[in-house]
N, C-alpha and C. Protein backbone atom coordinates (compact mmCIF):
# COMPACT_ATOMS: atom_id res chain seq x y z
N UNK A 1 -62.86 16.26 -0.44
CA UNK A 1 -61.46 16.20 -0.79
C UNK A 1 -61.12 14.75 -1.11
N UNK A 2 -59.93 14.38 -2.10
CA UNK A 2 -60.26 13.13 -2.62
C UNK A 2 -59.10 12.73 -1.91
N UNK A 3 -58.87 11.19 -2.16
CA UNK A 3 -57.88 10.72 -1.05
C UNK A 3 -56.37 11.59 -1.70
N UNK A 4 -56.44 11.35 -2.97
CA UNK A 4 -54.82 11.61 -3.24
C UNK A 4 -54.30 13.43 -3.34
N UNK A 5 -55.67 14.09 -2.77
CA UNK A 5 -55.68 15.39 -2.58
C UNK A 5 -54.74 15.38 -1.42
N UNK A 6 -55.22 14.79 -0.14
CA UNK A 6 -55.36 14.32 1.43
C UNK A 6 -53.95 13.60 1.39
N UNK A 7 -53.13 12.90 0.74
CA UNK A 7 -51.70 12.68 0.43
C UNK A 7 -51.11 13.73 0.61
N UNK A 8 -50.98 14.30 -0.80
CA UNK A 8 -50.16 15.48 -1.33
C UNK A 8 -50.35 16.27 -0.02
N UNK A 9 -51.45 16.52 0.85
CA UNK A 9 -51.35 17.39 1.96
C UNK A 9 -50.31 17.09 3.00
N UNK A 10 -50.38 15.65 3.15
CA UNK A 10 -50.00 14.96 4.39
C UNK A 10 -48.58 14.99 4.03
N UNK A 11 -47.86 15.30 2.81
CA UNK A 11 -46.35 14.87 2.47
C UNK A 11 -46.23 16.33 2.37
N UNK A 12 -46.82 17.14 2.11
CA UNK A 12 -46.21 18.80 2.11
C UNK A 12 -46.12 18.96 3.53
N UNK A 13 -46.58 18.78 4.35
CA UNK A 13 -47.18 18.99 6.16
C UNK A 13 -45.60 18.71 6.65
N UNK A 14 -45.56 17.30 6.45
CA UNK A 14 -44.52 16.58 6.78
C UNK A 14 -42.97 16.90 6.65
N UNK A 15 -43.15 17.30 5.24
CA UNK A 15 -41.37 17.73 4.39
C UNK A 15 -41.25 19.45 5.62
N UNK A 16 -42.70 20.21 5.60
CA UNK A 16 -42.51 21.12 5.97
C UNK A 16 -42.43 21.26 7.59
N UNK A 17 -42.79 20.46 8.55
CA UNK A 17 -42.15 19.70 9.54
C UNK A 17 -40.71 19.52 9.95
N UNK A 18 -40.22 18.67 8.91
CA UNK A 18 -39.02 18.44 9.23
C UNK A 18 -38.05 19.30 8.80
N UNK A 19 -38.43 20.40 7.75
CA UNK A 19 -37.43 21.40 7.82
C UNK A 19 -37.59 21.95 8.72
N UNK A 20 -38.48 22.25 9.75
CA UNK A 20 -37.97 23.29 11.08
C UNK A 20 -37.32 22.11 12.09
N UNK A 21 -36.75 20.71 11.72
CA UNK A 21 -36.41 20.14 12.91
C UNK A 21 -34.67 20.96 12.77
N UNK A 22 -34.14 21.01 14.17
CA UNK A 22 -32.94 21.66 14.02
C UNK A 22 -32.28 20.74 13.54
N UNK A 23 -30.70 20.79 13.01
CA UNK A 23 -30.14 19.61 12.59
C UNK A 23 -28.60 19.82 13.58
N UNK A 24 -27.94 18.90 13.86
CA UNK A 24 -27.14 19.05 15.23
C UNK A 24 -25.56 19.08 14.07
N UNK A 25 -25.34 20.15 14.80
CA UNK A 25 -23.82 20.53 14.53
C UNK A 25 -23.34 20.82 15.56
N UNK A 26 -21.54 20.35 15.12
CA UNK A 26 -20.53 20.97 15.85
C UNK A 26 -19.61 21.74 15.79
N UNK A 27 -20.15 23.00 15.83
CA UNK A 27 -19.19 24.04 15.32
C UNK A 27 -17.74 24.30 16.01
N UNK A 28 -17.60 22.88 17.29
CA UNK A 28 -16.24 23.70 17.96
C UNK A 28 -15.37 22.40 17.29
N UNK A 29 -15.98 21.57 16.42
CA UNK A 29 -15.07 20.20 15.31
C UNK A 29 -14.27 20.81 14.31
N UNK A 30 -15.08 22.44 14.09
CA UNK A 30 -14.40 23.10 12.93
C UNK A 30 -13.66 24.01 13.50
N UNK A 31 -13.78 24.78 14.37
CA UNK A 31 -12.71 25.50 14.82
C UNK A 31 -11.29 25.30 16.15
N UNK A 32 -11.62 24.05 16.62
CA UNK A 32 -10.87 23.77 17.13
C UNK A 32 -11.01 21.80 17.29
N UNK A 33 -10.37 21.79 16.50
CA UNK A 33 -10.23 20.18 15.98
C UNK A 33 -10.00 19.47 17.13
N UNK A 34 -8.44 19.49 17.42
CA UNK A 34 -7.73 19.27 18.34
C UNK A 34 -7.77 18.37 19.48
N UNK A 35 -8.97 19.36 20.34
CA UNK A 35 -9.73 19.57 21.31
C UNK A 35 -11.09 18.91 21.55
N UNK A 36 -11.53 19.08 20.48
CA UNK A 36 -12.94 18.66 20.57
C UNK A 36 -13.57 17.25 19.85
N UNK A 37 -14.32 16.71 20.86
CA UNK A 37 -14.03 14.58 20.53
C UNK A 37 -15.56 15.03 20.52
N UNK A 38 -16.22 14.40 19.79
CA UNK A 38 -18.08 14.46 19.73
C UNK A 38 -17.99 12.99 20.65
N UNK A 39 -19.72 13.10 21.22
CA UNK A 39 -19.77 12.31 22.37
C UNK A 39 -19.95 10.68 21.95
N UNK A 40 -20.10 10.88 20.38
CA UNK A 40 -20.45 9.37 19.72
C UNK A 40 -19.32 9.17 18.93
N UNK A 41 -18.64 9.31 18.99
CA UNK A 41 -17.11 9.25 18.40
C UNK A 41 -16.50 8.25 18.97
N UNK A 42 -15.86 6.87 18.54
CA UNK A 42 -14.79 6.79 19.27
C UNK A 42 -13.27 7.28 19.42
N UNK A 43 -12.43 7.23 20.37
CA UNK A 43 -11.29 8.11 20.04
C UNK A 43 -10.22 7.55 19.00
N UNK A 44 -9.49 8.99 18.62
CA UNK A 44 -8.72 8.73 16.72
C UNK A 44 -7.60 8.15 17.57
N UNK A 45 -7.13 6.93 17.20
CA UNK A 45 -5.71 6.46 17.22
C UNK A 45 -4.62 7.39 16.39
N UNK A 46 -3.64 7.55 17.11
CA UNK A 46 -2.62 8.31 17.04
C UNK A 46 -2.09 7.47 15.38
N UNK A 47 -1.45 7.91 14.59
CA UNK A 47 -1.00 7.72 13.09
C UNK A 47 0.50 6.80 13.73
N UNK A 48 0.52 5.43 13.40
CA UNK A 48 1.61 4.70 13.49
C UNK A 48 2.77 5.41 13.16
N UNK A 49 4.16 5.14 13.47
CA UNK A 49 5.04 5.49 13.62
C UNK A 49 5.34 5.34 12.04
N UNK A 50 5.98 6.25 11.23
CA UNK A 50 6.66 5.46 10.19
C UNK A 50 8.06 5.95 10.11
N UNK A 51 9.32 4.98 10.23
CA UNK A 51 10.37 5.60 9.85
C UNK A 51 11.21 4.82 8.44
N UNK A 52 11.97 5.49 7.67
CA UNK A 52 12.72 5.30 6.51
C UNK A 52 13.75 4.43 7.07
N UNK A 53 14.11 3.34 6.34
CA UNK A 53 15.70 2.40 6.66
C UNK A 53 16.39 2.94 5.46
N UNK A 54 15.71 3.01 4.34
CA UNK A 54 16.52 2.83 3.09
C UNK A 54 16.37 3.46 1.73
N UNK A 55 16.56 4.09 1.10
CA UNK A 55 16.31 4.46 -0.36
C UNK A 55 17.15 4.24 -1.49
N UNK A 56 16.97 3.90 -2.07
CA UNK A 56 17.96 3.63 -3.52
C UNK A 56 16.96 3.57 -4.84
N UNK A 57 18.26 3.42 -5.73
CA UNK A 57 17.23 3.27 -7.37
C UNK A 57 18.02 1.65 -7.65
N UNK A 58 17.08 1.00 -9.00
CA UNK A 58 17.42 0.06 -9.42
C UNK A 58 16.65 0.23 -10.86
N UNK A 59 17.02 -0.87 -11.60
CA UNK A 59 16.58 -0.51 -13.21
C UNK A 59 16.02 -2.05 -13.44
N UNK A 60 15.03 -1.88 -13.90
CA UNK A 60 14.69 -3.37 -15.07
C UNK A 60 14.60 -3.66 -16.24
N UNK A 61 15.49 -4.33 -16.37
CA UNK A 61 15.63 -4.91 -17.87
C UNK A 61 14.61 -5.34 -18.65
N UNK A 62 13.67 -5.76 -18.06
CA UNK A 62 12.63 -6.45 -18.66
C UNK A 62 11.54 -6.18 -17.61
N UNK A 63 10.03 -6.17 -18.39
CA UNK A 63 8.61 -6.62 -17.86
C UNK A 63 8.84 -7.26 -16.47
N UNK A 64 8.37 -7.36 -15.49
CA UNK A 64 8.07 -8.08 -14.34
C UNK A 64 6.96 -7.70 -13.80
N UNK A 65 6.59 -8.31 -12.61
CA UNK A 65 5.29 -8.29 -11.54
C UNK A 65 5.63 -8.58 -10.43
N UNK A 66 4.43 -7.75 -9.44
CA UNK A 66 5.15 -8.12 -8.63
C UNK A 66 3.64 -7.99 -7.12
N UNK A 67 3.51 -8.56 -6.52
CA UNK A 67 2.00 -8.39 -5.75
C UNK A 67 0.67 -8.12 -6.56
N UNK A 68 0.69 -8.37 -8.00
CA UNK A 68 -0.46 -7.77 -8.87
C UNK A 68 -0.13 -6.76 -9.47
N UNK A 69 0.98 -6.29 -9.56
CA UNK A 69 1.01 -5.01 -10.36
C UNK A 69 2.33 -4.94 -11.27
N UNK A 70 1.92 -4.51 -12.27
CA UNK A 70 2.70 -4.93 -13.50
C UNK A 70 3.83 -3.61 -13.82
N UNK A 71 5.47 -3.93 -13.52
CA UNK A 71 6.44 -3.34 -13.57
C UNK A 71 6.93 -2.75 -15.17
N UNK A 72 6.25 -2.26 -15.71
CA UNK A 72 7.24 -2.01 -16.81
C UNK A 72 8.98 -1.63 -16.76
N UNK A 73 9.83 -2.33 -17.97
CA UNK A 73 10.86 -2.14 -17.48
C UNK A 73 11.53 -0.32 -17.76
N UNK A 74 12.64 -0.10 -16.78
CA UNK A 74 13.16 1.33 -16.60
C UNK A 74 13.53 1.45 -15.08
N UNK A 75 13.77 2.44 -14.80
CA UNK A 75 14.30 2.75 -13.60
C UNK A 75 13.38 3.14 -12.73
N UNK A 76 13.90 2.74 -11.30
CA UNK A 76 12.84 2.62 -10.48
C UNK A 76 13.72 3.37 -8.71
N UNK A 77 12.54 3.96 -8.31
CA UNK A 77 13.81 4.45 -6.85
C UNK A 77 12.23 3.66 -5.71
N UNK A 78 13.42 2.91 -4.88
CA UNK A 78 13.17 1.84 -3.85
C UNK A 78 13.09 2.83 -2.78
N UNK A 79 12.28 2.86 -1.97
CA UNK A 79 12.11 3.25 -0.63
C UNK A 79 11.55 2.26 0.56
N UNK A 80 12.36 1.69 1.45
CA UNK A 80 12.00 0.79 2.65
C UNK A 80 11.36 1.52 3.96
N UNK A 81 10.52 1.33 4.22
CA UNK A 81 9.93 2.35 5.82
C UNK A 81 9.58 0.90 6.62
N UNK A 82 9.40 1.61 7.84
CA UNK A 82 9.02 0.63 8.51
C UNK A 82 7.54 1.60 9.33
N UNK A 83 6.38 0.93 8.82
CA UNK A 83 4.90 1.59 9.79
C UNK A 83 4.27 0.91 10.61
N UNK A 84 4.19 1.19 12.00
CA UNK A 84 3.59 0.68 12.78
C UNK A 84 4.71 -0.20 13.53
N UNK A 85 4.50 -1.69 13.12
CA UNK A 85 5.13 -2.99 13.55
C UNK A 85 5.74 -3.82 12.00
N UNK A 86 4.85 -3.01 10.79
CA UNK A 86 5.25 -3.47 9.79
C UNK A 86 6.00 -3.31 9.01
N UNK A 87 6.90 -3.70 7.78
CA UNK A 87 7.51 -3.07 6.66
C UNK A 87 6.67 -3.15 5.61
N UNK A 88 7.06 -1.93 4.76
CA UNK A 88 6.53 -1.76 3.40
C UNK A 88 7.59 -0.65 2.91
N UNK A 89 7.27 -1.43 1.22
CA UNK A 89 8.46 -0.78 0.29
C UNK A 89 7.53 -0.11 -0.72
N UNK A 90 8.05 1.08 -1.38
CA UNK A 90 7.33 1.68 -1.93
C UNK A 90 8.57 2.04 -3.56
N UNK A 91 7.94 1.38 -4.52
CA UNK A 91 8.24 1.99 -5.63
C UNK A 91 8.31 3.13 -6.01
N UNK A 92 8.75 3.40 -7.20
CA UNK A 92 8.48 4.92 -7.25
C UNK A 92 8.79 5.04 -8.67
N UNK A 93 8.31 5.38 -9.98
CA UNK A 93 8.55 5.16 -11.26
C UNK A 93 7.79 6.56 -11.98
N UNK A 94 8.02 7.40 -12.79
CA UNK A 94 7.38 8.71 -13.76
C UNK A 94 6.30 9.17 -13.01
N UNK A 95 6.40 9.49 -11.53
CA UNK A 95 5.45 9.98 -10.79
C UNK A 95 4.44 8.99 -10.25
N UNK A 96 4.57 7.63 -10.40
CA UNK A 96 3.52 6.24 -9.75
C UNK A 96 4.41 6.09 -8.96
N UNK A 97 3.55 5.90 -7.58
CA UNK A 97 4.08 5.15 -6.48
C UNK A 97 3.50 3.80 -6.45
N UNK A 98 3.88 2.75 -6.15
CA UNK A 98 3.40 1.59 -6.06
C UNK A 98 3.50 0.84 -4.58
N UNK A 99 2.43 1.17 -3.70
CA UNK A 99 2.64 0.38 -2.24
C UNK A 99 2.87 -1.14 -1.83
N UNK A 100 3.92 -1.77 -1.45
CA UNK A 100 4.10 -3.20 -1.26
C UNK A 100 4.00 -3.35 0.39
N UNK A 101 2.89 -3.96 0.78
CA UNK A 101 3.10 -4.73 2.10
C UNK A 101 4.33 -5.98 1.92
N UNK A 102 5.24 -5.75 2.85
CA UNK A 102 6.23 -7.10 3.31
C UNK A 102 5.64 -8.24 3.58
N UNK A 103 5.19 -9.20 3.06
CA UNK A 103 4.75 -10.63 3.24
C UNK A 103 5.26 -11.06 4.60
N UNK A 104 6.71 -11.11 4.54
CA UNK A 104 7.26 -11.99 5.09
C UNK A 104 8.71 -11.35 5.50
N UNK A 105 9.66 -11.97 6.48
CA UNK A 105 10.96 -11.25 6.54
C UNK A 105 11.52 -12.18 7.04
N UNK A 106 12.91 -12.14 6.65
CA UNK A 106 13.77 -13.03 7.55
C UNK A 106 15.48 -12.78 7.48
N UNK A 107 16.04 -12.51 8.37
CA UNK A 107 17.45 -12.34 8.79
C UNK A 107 18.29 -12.83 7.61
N UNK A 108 19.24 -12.40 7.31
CA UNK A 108 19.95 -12.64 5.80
C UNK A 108 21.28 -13.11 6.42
N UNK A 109 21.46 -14.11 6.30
CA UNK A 109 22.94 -14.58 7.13
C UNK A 109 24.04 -14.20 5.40
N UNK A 110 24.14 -13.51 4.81
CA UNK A 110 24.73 -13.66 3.24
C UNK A 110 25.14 -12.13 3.83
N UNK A 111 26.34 -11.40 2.48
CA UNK A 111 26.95 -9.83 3.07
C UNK A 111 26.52 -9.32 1.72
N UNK A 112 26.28 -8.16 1.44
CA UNK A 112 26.55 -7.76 0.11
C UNK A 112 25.75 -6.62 0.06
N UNK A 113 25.74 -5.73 -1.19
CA UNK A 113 25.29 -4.52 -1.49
C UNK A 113 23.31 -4.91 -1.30
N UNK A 114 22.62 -3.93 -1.15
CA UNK A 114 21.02 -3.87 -1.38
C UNK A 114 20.78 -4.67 -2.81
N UNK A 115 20.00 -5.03 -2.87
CA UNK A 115 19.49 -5.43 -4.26
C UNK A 115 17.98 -6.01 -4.09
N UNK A 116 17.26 -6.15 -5.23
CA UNK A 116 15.93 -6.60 -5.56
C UNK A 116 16.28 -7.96 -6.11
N UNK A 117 15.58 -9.26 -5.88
CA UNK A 117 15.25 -10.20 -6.78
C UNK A 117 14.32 -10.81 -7.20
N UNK A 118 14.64 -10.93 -8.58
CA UNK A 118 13.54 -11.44 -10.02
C UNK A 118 13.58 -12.63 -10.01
N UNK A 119 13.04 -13.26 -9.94
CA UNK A 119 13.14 -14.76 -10.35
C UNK A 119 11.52 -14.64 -11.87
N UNK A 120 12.52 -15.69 -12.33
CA UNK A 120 11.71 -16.50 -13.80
C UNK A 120 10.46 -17.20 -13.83
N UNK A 121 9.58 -16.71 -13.79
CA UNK A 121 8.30 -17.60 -13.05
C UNK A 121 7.32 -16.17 -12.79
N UNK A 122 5.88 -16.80 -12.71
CA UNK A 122 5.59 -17.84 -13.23
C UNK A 122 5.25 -18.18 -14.37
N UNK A 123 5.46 -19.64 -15.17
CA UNK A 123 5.30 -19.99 -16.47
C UNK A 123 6.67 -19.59 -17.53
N UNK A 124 6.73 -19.65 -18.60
CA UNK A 124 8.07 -18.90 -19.46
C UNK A 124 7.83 -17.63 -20.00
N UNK A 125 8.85 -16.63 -20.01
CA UNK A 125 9.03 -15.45 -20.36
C UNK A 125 8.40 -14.46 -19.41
N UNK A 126 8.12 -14.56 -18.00
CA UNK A 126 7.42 -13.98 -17.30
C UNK A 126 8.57 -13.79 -16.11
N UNK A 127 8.54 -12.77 -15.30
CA UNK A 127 9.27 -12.98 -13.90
C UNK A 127 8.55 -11.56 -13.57
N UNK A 128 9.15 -12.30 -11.87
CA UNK A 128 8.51 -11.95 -10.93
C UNK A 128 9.35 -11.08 -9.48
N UNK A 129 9.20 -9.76 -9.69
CA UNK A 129 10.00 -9.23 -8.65
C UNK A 129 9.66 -9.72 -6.78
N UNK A 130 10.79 -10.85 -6.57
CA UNK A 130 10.21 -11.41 -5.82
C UNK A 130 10.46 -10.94 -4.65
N UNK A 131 11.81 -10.31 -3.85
CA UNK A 131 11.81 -9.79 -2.60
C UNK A 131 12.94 -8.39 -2.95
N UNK A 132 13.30 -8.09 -1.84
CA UNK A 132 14.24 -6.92 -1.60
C UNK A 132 15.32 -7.76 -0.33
N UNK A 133 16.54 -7.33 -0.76
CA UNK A 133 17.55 -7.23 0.11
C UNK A 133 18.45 -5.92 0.90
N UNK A 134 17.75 -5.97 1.46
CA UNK A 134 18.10 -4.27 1.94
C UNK A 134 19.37 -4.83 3.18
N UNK A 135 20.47 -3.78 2.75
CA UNK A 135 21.73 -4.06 3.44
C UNK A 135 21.91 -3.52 4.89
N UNK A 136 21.06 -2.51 5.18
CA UNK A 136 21.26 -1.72 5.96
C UNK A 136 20.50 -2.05 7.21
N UNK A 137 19.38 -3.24 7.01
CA UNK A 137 18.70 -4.03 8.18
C UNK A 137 18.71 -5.47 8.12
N UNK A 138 20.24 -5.98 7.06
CA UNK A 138 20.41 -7.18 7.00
C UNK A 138 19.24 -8.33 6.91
N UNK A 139 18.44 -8.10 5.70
CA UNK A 139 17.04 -8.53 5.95
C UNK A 139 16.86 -8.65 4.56
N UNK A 140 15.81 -9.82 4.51
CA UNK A 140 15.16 -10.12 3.24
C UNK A 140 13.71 -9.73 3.42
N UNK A 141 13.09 -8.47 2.85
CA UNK A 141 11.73 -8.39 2.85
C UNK A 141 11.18 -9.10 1.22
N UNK A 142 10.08 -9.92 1.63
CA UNK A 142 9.82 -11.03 0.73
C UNK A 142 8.08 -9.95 0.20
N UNK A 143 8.08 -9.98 -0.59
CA UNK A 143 7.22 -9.12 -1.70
C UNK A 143 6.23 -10.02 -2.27
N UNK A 144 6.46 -11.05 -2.66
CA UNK A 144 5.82 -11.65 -3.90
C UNK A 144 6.36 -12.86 -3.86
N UNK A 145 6.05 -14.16 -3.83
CA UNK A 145 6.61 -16.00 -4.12
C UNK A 145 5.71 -16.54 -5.00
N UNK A 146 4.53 -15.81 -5.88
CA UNK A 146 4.21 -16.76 -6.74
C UNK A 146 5.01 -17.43 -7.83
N UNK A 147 6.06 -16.29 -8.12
CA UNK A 147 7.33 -16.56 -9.11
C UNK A 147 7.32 -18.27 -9.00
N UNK A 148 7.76 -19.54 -8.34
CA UNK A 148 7.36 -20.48 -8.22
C UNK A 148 6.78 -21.59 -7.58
N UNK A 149 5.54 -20.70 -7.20
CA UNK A 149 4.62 -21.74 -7.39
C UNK A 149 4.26 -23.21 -7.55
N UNK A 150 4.58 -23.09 -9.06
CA UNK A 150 3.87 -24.13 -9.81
C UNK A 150 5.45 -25.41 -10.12
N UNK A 151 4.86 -26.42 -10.39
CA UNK A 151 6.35 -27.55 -9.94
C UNK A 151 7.38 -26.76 -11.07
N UNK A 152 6.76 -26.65 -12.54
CA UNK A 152 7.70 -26.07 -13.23
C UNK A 152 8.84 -25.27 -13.07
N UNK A 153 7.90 -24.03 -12.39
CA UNK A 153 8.93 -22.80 -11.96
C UNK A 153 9.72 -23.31 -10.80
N UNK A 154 9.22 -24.15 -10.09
CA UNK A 154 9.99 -24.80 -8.84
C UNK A 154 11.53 -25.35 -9.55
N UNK A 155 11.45 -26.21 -10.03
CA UNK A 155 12.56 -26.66 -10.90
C UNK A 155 13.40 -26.00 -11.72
N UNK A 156 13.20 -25.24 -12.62
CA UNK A 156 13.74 -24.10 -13.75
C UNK A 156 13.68 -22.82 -13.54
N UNK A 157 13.05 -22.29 -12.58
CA UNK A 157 13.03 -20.80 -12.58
C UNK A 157 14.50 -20.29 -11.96
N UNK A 158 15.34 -19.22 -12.33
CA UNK A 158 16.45 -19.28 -11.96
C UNK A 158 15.88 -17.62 -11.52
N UNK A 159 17.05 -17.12 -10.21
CA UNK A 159 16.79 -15.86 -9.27
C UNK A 159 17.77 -15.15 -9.44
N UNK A 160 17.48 -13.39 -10.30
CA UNK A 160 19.09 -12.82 -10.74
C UNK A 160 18.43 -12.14 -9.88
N UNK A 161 19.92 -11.24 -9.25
CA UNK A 161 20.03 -10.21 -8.02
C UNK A 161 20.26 -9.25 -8.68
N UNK A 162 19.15 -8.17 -9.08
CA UNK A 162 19.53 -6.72 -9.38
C UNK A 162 20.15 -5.50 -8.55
N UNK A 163 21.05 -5.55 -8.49
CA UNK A 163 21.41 -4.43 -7.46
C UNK A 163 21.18 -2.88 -7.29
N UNK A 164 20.71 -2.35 -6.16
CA UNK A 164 20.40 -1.38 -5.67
C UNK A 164 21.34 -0.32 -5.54
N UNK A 165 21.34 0.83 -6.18
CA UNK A 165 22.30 1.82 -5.70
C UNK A 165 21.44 3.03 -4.70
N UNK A 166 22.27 2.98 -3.78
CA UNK A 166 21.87 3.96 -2.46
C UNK A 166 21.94 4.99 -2.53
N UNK A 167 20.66 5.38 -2.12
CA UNK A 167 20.71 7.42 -2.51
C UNK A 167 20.78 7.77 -1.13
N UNK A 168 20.89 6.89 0.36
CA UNK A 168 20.96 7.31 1.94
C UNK A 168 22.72 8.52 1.82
């Protein structure tokens, strides 16, 4: 028998081996979920809390950006939640949702209706949807500050307040 006869034996032997090894299931994972934790598992953390502060629509006049993702202008409905410990705002445009982690937040000592702001930046003809003013937790959730950046936009970039109408 030649060696590569004596192979082909040794790899048929083998494949046919390991199909009779049993293979380990857990059939009580499928019928009762719930209940049943496998022993190499660690345990599932419970799904963070998420609750709604806020919803409204707002419209853009123009092109913007905003965390990397590019706003075409039209109407848009704003949703504020709060998950976990965190905030995040969620766009909402012809069936795209767009997820924003809150950068940053800080207490709004100013009164006034919800609104989004754009600032001009970065560079010319560009802006940048830079935070949310949500009225209802007196709070600036900050989205996006590359708007300026750069010394230019520091100096010249000017910040219009689009206002939010409330669908709560």
């Amino acid at each position: 028998m030649s060696k590569r006869t004596t192979k082909f034996t040794l790899v048929i032997a083998g494949l046919a081996a390991a199909s009779l090894w049993p293979a380990s299931v857990c059939a009580q994972a499928e019928t009762a979920p719930d209940t049943y934790h496998p022993s190499g598992a660690p345990p599932s953390a419970s799904a963070p809390a998420v609750q709604t502060h806020f919803e409204g629509s707002f419209k853009l006049s123009q092109p913007a950006q905003c965390a990397g993702h590019k706003l075409d202008p039209g109407e848009y409905k704003l949703i504020v939640k709060t998950v976990g410990e965190g905030k995040m705002v969620t766009l909402q445009r012809e069936g795209h949702d767009i997820v924003l982690t809150v950068r940053r937040t800080a207490q709004s000592g100013e009164t006034g209706k919800s609104a989004v702001l754009v600032r001009h930046g970065p560079g010319p003809g560009s802006r940048t949807l830079e935070a949310v003013y949500c009225e209802v937790l007196n709070m600036m959730l900050y989205l996006d500050e590359s708007g300026h950046e750069k010394r230019m936009d520091k100096m010249f970039a000017g910040l219009k307040r689009v206002p939010v109408v409330s669908q709560n």
